[in-house]
Protein backbone atom coordinates (compact mmCIF):
# COMPACT_ATOMS: atom_id res chain seq x y z
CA UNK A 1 12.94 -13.68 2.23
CA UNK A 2 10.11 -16.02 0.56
CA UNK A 3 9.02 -15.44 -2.76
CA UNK A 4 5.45 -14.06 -1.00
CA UNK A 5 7.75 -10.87 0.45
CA UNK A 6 9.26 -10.44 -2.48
CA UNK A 7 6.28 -9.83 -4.84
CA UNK A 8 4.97 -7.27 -2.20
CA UNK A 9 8.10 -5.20 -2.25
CA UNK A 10 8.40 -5.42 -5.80
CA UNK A 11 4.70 -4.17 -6.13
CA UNK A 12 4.65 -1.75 -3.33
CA UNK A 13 7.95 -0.17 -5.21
CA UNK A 14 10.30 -1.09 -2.21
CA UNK A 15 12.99 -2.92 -3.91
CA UNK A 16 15.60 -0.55 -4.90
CA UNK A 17 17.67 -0.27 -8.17
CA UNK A 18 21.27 0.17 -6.59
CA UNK A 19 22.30 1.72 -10.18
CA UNK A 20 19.24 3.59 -10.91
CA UNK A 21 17.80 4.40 -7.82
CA UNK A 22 14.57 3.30 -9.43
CA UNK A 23 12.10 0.77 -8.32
CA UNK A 24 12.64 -2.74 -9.49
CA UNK A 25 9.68 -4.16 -11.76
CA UNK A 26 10.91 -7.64 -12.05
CA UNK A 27 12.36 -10.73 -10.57
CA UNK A 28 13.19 -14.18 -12.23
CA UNK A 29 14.06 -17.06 -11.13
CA UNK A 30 13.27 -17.95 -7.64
CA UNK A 31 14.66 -20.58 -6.13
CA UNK A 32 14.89 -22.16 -2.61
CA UNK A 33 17.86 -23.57 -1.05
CA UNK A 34 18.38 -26.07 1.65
CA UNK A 35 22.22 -27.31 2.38
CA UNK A 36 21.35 -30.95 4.49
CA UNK A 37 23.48 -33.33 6.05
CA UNK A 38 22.78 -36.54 6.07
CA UNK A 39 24.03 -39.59 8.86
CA UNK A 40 24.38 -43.20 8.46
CA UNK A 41 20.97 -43.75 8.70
CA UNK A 42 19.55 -41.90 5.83
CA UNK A 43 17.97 -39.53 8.94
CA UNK A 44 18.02 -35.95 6.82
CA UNK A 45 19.10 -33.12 9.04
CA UNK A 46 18.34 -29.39 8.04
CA UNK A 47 21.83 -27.48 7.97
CA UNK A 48 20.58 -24.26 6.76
CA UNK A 49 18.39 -22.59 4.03
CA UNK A 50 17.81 -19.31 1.92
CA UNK A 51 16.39 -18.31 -1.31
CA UNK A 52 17.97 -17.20 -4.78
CA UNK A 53 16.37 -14.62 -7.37
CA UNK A 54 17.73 -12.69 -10.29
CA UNK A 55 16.15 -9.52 -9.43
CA UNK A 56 15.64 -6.96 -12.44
CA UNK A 57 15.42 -3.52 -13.16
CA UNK A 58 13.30 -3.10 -15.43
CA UNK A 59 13.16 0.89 -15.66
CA UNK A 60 13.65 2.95 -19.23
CA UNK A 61 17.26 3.12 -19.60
CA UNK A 62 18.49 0.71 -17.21
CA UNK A 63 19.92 -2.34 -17.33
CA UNK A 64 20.75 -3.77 -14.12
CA UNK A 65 19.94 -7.47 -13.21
CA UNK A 66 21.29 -9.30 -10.59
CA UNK A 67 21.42 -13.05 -9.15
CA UNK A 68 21.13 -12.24 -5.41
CA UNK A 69 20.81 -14.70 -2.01
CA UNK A 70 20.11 -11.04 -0.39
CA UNK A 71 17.55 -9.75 -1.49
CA UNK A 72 16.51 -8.07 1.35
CA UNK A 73 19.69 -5.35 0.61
CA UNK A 74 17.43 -3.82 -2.25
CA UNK A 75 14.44 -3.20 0.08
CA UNK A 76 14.03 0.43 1.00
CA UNK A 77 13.29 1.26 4.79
């Protein structure tokens, strides 16, 4: 999920608070990951990548903040 799709659910209210059942307001930390191998010849081969975000709450009363590589499990169908 880029960072792009993530802003729009969080806007649109589609990211789900699994505790609150809320919309989550906020998310911190974004970060892309790429896991590469390399060969003998410095030749960089793409293994596999995702993306990392502490996703936050951010209603009245709630706490709930997670560091997530899913963060497509909060979005509401």
């Amino acid at each position: 999920m880029s960072l792009q799709a993530i802003t729009d659910a969080i806007a649109n209210g589609k990211m789900i608070c699994p505790k609150c059942q809320g919309p989550i307001k906020k998310y911190d930390k974004y970060a892309a990951t790429i896991d590469a191998v390399r060969d003998g010849f410095n030749v960089i081969d793409i293994d596999s990548h995702g993306e990392r975000v502490t996703l936050i709450c951010g209603n009245d009363g709630c706490e709930w903040k997670e560091r997530t590589e899913y963060p497509m499990e909060y979005v509401a169908d």
